[in-house]
Structures are given as structure tokens and as C-alpha cells.
C-alpha atoms as a PDB file:
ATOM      1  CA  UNK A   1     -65.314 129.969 -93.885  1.00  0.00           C
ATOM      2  CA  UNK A   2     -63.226 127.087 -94.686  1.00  0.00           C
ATOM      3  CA  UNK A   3     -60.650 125.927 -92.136  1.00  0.00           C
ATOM      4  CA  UNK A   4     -57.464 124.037 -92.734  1.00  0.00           C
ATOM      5  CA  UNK A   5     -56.939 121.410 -89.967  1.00  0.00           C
ATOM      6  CA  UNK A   6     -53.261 121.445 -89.636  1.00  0.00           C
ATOM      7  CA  UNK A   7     -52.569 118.658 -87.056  1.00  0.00           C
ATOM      8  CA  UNK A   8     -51.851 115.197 -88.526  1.00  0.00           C
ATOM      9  CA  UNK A   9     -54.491 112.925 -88.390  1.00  0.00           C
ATOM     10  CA  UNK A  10     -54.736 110.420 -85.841  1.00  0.00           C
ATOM     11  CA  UNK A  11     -54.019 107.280 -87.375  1.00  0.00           C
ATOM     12  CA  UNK A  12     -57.336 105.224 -87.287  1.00  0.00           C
ATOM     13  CA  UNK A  13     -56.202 101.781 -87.726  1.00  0.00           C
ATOM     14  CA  UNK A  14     -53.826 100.797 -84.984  1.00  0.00           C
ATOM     15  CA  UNK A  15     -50.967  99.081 -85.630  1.00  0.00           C
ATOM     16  CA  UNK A  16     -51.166  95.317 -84.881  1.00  0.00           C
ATOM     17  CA  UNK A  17     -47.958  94.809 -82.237  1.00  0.00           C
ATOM     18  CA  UNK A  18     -45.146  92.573 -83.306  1.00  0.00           C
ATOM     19  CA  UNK A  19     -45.111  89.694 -80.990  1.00  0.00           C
ATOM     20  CA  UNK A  20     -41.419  89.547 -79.395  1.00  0.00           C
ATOM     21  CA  UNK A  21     -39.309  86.527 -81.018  1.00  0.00           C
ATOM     22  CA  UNK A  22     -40.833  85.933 -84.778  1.00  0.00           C
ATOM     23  CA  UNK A  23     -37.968  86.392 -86.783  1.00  0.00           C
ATOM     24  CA  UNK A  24     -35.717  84.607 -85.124  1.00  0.00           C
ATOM     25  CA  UNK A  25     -38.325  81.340 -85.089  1.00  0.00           C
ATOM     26  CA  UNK A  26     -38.158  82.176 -89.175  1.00  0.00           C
ATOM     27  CA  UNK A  27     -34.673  82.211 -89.241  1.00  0.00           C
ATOM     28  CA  UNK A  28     -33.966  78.855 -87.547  1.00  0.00           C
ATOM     29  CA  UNK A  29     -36.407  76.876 -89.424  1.00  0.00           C
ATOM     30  CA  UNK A  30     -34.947  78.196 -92.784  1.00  0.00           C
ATOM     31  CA  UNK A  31     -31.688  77.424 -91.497  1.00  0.00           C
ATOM     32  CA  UNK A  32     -32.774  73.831 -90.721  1.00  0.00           C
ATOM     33  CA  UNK A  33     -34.433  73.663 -93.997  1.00  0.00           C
ATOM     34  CA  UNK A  34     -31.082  74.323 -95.832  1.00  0.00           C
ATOM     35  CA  UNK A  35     -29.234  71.808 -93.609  1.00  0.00           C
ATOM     36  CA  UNK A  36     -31.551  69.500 -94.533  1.00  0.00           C
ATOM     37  CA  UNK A  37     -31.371  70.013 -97.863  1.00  0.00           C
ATOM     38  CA  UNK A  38     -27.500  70.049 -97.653  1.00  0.00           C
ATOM     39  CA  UNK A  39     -27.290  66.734 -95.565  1.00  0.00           C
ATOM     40  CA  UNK A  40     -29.774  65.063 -98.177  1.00  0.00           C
ATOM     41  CA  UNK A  41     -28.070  66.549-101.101  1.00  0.00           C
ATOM     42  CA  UNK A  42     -24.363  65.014 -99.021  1.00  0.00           C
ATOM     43  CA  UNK A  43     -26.432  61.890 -98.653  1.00  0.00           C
ATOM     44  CA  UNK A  44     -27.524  61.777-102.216  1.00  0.00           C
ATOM     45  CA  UNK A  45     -23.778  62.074-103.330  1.00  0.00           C
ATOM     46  CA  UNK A  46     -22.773  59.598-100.967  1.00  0.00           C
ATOM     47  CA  UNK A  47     -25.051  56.880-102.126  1.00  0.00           C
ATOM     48  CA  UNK A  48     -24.583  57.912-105.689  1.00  0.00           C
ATOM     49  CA  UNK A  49     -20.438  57.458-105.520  1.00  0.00           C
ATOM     50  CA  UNK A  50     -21.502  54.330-103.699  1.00  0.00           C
ATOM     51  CA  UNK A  51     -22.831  52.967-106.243  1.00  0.00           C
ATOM     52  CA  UNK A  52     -20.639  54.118-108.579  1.00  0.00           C
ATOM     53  CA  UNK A  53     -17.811  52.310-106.850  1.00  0.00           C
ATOM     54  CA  UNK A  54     -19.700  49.122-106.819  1.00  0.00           C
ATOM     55  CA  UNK A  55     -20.493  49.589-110.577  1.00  0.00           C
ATOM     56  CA  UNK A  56     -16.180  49.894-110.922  1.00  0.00           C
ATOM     57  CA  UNK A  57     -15.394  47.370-108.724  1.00  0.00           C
ATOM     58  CA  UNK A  58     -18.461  44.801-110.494  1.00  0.00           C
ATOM     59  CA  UNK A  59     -16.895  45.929-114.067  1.00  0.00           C
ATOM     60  CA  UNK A  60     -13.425  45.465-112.387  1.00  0.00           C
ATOM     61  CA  UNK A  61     -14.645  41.652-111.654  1.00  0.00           C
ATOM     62  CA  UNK A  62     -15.911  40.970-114.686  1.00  0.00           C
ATOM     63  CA  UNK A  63     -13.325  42.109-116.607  1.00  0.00           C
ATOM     64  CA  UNK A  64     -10.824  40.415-114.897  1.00  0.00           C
ATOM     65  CA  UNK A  65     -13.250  37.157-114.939  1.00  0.00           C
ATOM     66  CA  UNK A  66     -12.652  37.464-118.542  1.00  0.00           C
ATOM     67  CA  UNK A  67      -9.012  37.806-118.268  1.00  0.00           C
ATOM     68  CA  UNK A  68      -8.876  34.738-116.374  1.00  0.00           C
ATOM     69  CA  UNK A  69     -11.074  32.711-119.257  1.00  0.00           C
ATOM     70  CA  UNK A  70      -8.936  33.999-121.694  1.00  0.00           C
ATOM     71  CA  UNK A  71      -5.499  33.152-120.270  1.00  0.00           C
ATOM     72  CA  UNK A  72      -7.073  29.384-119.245  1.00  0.00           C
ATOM     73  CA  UNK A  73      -7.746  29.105-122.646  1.00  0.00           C
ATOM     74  CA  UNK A  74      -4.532  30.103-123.891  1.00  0.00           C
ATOM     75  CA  UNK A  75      -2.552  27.665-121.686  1.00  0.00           C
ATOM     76  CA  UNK A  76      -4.903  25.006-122.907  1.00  0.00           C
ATOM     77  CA  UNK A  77      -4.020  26.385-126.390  1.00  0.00           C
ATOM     78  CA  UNK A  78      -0.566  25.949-124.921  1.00  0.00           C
ATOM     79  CA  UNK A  79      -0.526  22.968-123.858  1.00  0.00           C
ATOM     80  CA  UNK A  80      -2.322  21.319-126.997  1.00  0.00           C
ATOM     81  CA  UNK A  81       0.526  22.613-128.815  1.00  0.00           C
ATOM     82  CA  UNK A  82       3.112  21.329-126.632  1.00  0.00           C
ATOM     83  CA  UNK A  83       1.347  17.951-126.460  1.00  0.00           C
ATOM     84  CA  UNK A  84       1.744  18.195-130.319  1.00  0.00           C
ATOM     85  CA  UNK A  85       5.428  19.681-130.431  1.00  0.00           C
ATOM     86  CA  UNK A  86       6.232  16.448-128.317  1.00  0.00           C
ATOM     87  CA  UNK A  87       4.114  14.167-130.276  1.00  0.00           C
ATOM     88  CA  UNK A  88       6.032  15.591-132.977  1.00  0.00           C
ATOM     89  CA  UNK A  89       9.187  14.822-131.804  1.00  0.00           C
ATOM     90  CA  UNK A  90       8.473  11.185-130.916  1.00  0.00           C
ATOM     91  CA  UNK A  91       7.442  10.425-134.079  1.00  0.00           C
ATOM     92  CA  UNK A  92      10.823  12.133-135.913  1.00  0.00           C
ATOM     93  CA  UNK A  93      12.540  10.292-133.343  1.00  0.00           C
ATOM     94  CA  UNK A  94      10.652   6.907-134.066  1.00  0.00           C
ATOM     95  CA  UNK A  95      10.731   7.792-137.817  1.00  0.00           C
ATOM     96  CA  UNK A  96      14.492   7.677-137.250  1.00  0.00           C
ATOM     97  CA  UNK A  97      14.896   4.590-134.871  1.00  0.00           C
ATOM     98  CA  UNK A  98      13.423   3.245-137.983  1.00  0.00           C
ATOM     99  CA  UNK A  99      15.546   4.153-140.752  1.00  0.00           C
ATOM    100  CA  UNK A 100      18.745   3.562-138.641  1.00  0.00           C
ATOM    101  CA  UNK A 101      17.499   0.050-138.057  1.00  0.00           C
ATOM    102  CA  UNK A 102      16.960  -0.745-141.368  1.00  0.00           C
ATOM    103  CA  UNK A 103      20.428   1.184-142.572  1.00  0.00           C
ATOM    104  CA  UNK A 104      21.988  -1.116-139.742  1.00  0.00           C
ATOM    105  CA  UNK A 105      19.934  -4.252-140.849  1.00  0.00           C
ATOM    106  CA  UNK A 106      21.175  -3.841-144.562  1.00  0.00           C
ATOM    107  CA  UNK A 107      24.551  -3.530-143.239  1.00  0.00           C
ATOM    108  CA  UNK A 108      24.391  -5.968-140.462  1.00  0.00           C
ATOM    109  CA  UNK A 109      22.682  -8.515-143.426  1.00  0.00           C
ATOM    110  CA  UNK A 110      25.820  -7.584-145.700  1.00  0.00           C
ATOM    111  CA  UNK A 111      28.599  -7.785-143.039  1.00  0.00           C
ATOM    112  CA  UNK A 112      27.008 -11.416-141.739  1.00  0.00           C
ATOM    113  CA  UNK A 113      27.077 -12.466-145.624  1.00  0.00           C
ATOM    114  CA  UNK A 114      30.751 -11.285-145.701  1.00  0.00           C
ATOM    115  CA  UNK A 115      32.148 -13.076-142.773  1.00  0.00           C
ATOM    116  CA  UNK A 116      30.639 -16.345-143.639  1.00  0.00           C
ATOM    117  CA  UNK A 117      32.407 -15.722-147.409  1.00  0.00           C
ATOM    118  CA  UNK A 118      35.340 -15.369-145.756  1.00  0.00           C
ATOM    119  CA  UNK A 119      35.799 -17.515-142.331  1.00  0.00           C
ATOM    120  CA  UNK A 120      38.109 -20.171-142.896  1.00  0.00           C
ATOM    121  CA  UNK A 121      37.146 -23.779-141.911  1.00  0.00           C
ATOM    122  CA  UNK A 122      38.207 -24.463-138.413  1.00  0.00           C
ATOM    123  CA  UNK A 123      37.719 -21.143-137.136  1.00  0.00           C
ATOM    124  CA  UNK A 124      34.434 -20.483-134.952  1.00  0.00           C
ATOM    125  CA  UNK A 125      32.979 -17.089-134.205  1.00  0.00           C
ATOM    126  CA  UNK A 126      31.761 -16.438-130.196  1.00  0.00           C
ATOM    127  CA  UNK A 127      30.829 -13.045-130.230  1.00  0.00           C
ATOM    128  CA  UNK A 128      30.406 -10.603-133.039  1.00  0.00           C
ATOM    129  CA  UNK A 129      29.138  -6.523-132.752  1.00  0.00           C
ATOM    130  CA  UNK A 130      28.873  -3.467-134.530  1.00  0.00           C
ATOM    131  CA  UNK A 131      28.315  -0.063-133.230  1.00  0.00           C
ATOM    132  CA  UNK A 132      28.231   1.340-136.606  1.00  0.00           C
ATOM    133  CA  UNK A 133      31.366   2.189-137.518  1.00  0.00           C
ATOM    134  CA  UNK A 134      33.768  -0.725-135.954  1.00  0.00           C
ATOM    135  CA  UNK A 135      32.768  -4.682-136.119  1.00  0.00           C
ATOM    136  CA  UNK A 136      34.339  -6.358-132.911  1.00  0.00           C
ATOM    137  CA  UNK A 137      35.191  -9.663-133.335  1.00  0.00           C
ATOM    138  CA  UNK A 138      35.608 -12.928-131.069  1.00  0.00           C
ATOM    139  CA  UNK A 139      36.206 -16.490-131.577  1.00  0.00           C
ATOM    140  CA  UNK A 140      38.413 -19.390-131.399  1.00  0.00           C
ATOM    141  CA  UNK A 141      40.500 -21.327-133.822  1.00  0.00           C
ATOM    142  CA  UNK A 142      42.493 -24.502-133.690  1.00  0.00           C
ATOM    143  CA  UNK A 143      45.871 -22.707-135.011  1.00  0.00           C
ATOM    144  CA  UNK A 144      47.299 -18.930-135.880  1.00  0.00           C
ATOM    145  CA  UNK A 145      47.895 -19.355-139.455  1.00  0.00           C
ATOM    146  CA  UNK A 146      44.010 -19.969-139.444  1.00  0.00           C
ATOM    147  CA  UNK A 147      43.571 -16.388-137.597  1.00  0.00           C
ATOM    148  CA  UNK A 148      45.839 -14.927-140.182  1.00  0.00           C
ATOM    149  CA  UNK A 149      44.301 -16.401-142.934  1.00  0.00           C
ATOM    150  CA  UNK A 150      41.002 -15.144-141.818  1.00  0.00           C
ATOM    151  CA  UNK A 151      42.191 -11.448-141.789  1.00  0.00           C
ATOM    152  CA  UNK A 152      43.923 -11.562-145.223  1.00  0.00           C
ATOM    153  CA  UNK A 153      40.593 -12.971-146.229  1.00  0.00           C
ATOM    154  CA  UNK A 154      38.727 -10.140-144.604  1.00  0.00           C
ATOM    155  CA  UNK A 155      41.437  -7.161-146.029  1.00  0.00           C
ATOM    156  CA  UNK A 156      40.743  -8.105-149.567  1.00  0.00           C
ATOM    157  CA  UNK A 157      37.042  -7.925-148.621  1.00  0.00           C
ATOM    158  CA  UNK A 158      35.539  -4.385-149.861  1.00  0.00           C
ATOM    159  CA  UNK A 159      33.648  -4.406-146.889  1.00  0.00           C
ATOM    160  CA  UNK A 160      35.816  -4.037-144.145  1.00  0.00           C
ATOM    161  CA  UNK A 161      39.442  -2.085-144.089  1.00  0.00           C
ATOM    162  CA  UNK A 162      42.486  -2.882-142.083  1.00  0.00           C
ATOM    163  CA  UNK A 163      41.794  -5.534-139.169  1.00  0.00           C
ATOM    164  CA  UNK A 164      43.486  -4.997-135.789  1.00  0.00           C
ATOM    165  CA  UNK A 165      44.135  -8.034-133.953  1.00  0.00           C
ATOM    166  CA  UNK A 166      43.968  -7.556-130.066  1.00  0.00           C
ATOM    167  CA  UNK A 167      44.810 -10.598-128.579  1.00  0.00           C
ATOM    168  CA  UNK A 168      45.328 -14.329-129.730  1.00  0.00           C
ATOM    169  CA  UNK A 169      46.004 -16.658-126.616  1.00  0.00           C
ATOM    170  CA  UNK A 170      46.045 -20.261-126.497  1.00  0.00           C
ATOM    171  CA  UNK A 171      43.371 -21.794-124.717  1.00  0.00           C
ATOM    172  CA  UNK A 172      42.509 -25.714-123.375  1.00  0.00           C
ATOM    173  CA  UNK A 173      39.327 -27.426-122.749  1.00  0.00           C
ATOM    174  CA  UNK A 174      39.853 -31.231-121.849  1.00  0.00           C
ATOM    175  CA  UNK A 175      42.015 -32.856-124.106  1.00  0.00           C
ATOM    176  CA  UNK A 176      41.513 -30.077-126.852  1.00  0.00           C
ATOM    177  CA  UNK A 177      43.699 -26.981-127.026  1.00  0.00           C
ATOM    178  CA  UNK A 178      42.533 -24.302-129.356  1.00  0.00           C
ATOM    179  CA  UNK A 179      43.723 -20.317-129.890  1.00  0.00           C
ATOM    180  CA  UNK A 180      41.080 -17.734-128.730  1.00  0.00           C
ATOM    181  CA  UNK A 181      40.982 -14.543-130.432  1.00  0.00           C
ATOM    182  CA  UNK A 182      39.878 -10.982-130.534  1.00  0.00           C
ATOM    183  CA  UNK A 183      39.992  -8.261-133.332  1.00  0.00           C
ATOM    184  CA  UNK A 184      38.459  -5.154-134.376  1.00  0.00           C
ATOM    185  CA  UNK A 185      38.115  -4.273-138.433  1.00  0.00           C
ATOM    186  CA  UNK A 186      36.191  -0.799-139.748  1.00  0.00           C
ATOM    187  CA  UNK A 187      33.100  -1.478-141.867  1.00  0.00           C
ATOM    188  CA  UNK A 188      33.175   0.705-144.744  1.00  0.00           C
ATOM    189  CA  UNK A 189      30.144   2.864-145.766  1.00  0.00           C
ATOM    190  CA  UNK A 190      28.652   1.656-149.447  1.00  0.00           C
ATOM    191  CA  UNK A 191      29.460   3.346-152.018  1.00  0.00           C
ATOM    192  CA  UNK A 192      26.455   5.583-153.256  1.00  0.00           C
ATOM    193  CA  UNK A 193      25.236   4.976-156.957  1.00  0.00           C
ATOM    194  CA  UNK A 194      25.668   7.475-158.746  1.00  0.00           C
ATOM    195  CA  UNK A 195      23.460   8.082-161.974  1.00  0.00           C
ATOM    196  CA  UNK A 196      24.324   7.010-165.250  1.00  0.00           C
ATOM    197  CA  UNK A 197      25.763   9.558-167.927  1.00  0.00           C
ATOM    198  CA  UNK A 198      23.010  11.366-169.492  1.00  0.00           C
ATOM    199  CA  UNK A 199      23.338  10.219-173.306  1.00  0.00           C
ATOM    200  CA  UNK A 200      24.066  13.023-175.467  1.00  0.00           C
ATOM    201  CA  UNK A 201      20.642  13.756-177.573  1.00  0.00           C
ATOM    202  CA  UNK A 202      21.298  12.501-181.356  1.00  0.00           C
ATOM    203  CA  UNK A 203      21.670  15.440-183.521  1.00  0.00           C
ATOM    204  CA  UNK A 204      19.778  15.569-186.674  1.00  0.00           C
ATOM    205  CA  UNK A 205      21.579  15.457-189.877  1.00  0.00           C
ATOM    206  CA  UNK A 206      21.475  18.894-191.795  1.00  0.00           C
ATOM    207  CA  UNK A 207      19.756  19.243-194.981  1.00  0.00           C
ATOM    208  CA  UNK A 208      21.660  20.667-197.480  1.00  0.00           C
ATOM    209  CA  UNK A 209      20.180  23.757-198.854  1.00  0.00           C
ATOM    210  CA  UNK A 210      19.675  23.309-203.517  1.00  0.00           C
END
């Protein structure tokens, strides 16, 4: 006969017991392990944006390092032109000093050559100046148709144009009495050369044509 054991069958490994508390021991270390994780990963960022500011702020410095080099040597650009502009114009001005001397020599040469054309005898010159347009004259003479005759003498000079005569009052020194003077007669600007005529070019005579 065959029998059929219905019952379940005892179960012949025992089951180990689950000690009290496990899981929750698992669950706090992972927890800790993901803090930890999260504070290095926080720490890690931190140091990284750290030294990415420092990077900026070196690249900042050098860059503006630069900027400072470059505007130095601009203003010493600057400044050597300056030094130039102004050497510049002391030489123009010097260059100028120059040619008004000489203008005023040639004139001053021509005016002196004039007067002693035209001073009569008996009349002395004291003081004479020219401030480029007007000659200012002072002196003494021993009578007034002596002054007068010394400005018809310088009227009909091309030189100068019409004389002024300020004051003429009679003077004494010792026993001598003289006439002391003082006039003031325009210098006239020379006369500019101007070229000669171009001569008109010869024309050839025409052959006559057979």
C-alpha cells in the first residue's frame, strides 16, 4: 500500500534568528557614507572655485600689470613728444629772433647811414630808437633853423616820411646855451624788387613757301 503523508513537512533547517537592530546599523552607516561623500564632493567644489578665483584675481593682476606698463610707456611716449613739440617751438622762435634781428640790423644799418647823410653840422644826436615802425629822436642844436633844416633834410629822405617835432626848448650849460630837441619820423618799409620783365622770346622769321 502506498500512503500519502499529507502534513507539511517539518522544516529541517531552522531558521537562523535575526538579531534585533541590523538594519538600522546598515542604514546609518550608508547614510554617513553619502554625507561623506557629499561634504567631500562640497569640499572639492569649494577648493576648486578657490582656486579658480585666485586664477581670476592672478590674471586680473597681471593684466592690469600690463596696463600699467603700457600707459607708463605711453606718457613717456608723451612726454618725448612734448619735449620735442617745445624744442620745436624754441627753435621757430629762435629761428625768428634771428631773422627779425637781421631785418632790424639791415634797417637799423640803413637808417644810421641816413641820419648821418642828413644831420646838419652843429646839430648833435643824444638818444636815437626804433621799435620798428617809428625812429624816436633826441638831441641838441645850437639854433632852430638848424632843427628845421634837419627835418626838411630828413622829409626828402626816402627813408623816413613826415617828422613830428615834440618839443624844442632852449637849454644852458655854463656859458653855452643850446636848443634841445625831440621828434618822432616813420621809417618806411623797402620797397621789394620786383623781377625784371620776362623778354619776349625772338620769333623766327617765316620761310616763304616756292
Amino acid at each position: 500500500m502506498i500512503r500519502i503523508n499529507l502534513l507539511k513537512p517539518e522544516a529541517k533547517e531552522a531558521r537562523e534568528p535575526v538579531k534585533p537592530g541590523l538594519p538600522r546599523v546598515v542604514k546609518e552607516k550608508k547614510k554617513a557614507n553619502i554625507g561623506t561623500i557629499i561634504f567631500l564632493l562640497l569640499l572639492v567644489s569649494l577648493a576648486g572655485y578657490y582656486f579658480y578665483q585666485h586664477w581670476q584675481m592672478q590674471k586680473e593682476r597681471e593684466l592690469i600689470a600690463q596696463a600699467q606698463q603700457e600707459k607708463n610707456q605711453l606718457q613717456y611716449v608723451i612726454a618725448k613728444l612734448e619735449e620735442v613739440k617745445l624744442q620745436k617751438a624754441n627753435l621757430e622762435m629762435k629761428i625768428n629772433l634771428i631773422r627779425q634781428l637781421k631785418a632790424n640790423q639791415d634797417i637799423a644799418v640803413r637808417i644810421m647811414s641816413e641820419i648821418n647823410r642828413r644831420i646838419p653840422d652843429y646839430v648833435w644826436l643824444k638818444e636815437a630808437s626804433f621799435d620798428g615802425q617809428t625812429l624816436k629822436i633826441k638831441g641838441n642844436a645850437i639854433s632852430n633853423n638848424l632843427i628845421a633844416d634837419f627835418i626838411t633834410n630828413l622829409e626828402r629822405s626816402e627813408t623816413f616820411g613826415r617828422v613830428d617835432l615834440i618839443v624844442s626848448a632852449q637849454k644852458s650849460q655854463g656859458n653855452v646855451t643850446f636848443l634841445e630837441f625831440d621828434m618822432t619820423v616813420p621809417v618806411k618799409k623797402p620797397r621789394a624788387e620786383q623781377p625784371a620783365p620776362a623778354k619776349p622770346a625772338a620769333q623766327k622769321p617765316r620761310r616763304r613757301l616756292p
